[in-house]
Protein backbone atom coordinates (compact mmCIF):
# COMPACT_ATOMS: atom_id res chain seq x y z
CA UNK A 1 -12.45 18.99 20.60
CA UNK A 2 -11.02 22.24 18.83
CA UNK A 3 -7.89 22.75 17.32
CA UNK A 4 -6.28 24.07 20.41
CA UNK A 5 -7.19 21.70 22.27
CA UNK A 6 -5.96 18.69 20.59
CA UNK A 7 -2.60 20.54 20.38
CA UNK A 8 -2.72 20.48 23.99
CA UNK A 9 -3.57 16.88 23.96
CA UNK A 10 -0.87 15.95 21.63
CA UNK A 11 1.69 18.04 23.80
CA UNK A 12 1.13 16.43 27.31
CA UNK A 13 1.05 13.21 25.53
CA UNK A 14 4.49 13.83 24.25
CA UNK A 15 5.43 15.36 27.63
CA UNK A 16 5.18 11.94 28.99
CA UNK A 17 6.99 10.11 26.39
CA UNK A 18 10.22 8.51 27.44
CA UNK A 19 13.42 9.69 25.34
CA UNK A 20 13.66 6.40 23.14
CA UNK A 21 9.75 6.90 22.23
CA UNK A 22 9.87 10.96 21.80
CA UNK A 23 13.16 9.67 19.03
CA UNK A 24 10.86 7.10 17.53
CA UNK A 25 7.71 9.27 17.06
CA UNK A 26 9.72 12.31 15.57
CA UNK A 27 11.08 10.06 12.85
CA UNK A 28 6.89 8.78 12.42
CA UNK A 29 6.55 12.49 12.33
CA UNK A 30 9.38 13.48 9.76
CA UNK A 31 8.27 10.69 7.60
CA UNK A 32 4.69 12.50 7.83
CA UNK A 33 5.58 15.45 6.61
CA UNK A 34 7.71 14.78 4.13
CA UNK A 35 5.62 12.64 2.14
CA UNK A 36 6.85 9.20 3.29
CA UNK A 37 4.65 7.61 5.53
CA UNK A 38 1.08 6.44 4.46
CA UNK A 39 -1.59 4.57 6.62
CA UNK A 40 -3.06 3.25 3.47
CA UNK A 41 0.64 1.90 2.48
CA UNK A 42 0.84 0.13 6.03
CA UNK A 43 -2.49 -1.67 5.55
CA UNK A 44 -1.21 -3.21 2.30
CA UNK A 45 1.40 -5.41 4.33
CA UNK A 46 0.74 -8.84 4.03
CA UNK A 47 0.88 -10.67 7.28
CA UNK A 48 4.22 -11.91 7.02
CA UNK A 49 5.44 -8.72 6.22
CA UNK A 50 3.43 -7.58 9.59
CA UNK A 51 4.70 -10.55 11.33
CA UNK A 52 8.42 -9.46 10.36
CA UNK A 53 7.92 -5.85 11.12
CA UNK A 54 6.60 -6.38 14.63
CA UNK A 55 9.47 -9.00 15.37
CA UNK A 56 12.28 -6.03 13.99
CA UNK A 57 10.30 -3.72 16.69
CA UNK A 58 10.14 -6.08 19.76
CA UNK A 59 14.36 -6.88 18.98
CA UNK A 60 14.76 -3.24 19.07
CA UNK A 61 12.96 -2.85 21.81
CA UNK A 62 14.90 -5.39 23.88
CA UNK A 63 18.28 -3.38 23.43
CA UNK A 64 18.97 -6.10 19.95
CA UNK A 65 20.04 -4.30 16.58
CA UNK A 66 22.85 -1.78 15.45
CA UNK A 67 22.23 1.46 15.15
CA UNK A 68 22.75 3.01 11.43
CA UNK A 69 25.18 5.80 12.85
CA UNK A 70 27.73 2.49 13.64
CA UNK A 71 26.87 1.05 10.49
CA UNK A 72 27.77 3.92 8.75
CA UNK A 73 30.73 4.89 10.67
CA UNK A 74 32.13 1.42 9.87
CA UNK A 75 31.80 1.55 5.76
CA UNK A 76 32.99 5.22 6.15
CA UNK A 77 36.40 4.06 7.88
CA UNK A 78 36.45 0.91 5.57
CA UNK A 79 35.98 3.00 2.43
CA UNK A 80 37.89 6.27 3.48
CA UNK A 81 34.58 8.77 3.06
CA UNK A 82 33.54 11.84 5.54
């Protein structure tokens, strides 16, 4: 496959991505770029870690969790910042 056509690939991929999973894989994809994401670092997890990761996922998944915009919001009112 040339380059052109795994860019192709890649885009009708994304194409079918719902909204919550295009979100999810531009932050993968930000983290990419700038340096911050590294298979090699992933593989060093220990299971637990794994175990805990994959748990924070599937409670995200199901609607559970706060979003860091609230979380934010709320020590920015508490604390009087912009």
């Amino acid at each position: 496959m040339n380059i052109s056509e795994l860019k192709l690939t890649l885009f009708r991929q994304i194409d079918n991505l719902n909204e919550k999973q295009v979100e999810e894989l531009y932050g993968w994809f930000q983290n990419y770029l700038n340096g911050q994401f590294s298979i090699e670092e992933s593989e060093l997890l220990t299971e637990s870690q794994r175990k805990g990761l994959y748990s924070a996922i599937e409670e995200l998944d199901s609607g559970g969790g706060t979003l860091n915009e609230k979380i934010f919001s709320k020590y920015r009112e508490q604390y009087g910042q912009e």
